[in-house]
C-alpha atoms as a PDB file:
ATOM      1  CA  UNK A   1       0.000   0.000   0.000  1.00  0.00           C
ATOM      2  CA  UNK A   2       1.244   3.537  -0.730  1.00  0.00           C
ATOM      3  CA  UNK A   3       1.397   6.389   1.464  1.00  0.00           C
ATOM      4  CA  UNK A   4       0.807  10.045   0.697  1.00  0.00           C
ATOM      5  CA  UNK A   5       3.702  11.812   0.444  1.00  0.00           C
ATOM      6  CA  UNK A   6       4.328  14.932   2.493  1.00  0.00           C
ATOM      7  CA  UNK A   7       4.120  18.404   1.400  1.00  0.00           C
ATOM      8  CA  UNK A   8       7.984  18.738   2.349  1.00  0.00           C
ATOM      9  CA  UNK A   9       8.672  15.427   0.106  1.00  0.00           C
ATOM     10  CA  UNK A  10       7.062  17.021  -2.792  1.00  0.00           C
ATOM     11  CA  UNK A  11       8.910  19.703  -2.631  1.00  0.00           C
ATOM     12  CA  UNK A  12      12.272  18.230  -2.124  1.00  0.00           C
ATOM     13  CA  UNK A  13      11.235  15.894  -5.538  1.00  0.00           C
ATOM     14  CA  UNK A  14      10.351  19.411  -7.210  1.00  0.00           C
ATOM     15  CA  UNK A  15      13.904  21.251  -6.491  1.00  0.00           C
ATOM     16  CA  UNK A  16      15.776  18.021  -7.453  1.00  0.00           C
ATOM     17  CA  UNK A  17      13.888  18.168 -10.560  1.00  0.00           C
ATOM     18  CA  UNK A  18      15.056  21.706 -11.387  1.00  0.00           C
ATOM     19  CA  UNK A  19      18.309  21.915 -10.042  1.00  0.00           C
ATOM     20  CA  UNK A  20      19.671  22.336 -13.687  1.00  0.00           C
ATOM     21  CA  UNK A  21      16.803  23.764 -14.901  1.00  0.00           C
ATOM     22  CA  UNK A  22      13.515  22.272 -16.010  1.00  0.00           C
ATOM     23  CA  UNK A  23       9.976  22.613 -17.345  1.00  0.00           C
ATOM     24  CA  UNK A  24       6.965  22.797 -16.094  1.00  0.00           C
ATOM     25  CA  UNK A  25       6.086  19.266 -17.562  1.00  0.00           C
ATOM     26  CA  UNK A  26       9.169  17.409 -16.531  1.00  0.00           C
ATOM     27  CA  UNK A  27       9.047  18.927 -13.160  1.00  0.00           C
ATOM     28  CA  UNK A  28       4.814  17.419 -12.846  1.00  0.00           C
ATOM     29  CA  UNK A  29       6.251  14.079 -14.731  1.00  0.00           C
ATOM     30  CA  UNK A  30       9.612  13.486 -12.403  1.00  0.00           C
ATOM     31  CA  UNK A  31       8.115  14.663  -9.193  1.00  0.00           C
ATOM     32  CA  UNK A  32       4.804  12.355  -9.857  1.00  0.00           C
ATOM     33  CA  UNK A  33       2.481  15.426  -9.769  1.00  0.00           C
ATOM     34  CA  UNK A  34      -0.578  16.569 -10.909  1.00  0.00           C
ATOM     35  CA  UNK A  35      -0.558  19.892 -12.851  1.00  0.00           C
ATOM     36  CA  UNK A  36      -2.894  21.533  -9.694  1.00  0.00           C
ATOM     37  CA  UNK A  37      -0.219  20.494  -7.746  1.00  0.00           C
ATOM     38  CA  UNK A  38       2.443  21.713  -9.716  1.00  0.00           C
ATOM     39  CA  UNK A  39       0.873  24.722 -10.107  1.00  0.00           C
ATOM     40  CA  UNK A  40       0.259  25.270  -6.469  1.00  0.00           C
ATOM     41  CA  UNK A  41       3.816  24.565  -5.573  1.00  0.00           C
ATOM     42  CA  UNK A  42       5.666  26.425  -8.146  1.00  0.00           C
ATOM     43  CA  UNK A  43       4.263  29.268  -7.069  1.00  0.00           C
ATOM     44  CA  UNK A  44       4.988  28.718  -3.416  1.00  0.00           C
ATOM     45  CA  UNK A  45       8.650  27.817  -4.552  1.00  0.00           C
ATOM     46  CA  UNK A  46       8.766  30.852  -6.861  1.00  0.00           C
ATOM     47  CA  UNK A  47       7.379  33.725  -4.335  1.00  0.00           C
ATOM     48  CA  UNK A  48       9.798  32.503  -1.735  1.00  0.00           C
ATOM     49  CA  UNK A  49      13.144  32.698  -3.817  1.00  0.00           C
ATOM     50  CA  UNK A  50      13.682  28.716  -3.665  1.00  0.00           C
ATOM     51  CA  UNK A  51      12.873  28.715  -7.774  1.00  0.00           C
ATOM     52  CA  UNK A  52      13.734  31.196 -10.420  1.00  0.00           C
ATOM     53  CA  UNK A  53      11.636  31.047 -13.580  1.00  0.00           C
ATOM     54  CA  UNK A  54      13.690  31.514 -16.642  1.00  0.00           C
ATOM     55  CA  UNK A  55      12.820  33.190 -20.113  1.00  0.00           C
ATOM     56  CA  UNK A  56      14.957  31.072 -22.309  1.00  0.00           C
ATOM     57  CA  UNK A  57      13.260  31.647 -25.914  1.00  0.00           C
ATOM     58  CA  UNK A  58       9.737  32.712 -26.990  1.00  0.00           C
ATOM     59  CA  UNK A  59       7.884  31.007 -25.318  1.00  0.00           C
ATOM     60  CA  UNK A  60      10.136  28.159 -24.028  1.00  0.00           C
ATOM     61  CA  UNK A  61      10.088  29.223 -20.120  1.00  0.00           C
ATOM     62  CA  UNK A  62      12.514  26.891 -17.713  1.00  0.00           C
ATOM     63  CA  UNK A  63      12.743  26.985 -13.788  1.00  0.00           C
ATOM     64  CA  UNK A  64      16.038  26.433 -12.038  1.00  0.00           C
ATOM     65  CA  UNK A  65      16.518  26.258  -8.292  1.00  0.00           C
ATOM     66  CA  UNK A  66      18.289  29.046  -6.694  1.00  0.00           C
ATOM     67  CA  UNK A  67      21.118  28.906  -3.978  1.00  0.00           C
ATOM     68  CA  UNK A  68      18.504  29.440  -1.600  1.00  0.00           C
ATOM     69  CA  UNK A  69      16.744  26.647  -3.226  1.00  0.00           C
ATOM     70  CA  UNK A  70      19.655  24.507  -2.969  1.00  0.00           C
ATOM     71  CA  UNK A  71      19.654  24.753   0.635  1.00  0.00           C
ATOM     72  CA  UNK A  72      16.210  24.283   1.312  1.00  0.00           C
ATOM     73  CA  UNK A  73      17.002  20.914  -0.643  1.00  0.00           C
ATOM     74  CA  UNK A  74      20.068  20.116   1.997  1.00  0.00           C
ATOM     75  CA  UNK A  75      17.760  20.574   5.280  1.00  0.00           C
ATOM     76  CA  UNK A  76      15.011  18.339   3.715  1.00  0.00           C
ATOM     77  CA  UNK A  77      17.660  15.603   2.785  1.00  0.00           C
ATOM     78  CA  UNK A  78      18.574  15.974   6.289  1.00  0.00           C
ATOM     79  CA  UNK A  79      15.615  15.989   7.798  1.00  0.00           C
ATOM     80  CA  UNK A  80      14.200  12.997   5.799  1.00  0.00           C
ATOM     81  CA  UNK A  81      17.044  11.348   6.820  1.00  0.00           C
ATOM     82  CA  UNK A  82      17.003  11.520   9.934  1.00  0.00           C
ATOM     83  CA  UNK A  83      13.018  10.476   9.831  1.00  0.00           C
ATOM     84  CA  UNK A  84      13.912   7.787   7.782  1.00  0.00           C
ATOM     85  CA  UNK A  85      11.025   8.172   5.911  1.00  0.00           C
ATOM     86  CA  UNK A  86      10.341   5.277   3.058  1.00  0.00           C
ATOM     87  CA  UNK A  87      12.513   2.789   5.421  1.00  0.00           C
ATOM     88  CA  UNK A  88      10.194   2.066   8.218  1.00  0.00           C
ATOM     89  CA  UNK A  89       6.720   2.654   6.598  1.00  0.00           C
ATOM     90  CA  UNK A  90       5.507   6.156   7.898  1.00  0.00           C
END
């Protein structure tokens, strides 16, 4: 049986995702999102500074994760870590 993922797992999958830049399609695909979701979170990610969104052609738009980004990624590594989450079936 699967669990729900957290909100803080989702958004640790999302700023793997775009650590060397992404779309908005492979970041719903590789995180395992739906596009409300994406949608919803992006924004979050993108009003706090964790996720720059990047003109890179007309209209091909890409998000990369910023240094700030980067080390929102670190804590939740740790934290999940630490939690063990996936290993012991929380």
């Amino acid at each position: 049986m699967h669990r729900r993922r957290s909100n803080i797992e989702i958004i640790g999958d999302m700023l793997r995702v775009g650590a060397n830049g992404a779309g908005k399609t492979e970041i719903m695909y590789s995180a395992n999102m739906s596009y409300s979701q994406l949608q919803k979170y992006l924004g979050l990610l993108i009003s706090q500074g964790f996720i720059d969104r990047l003109e890179v052609g007309n209209p091909v738009v890409t998000y990369r994760v910023t240094a700030r980004g980067s080390a929102l990624l670190k804590s939740i590594d740790s934290i999940l870590e630490v939690l063990e989450f996936g290993d012991n079936g929380f």
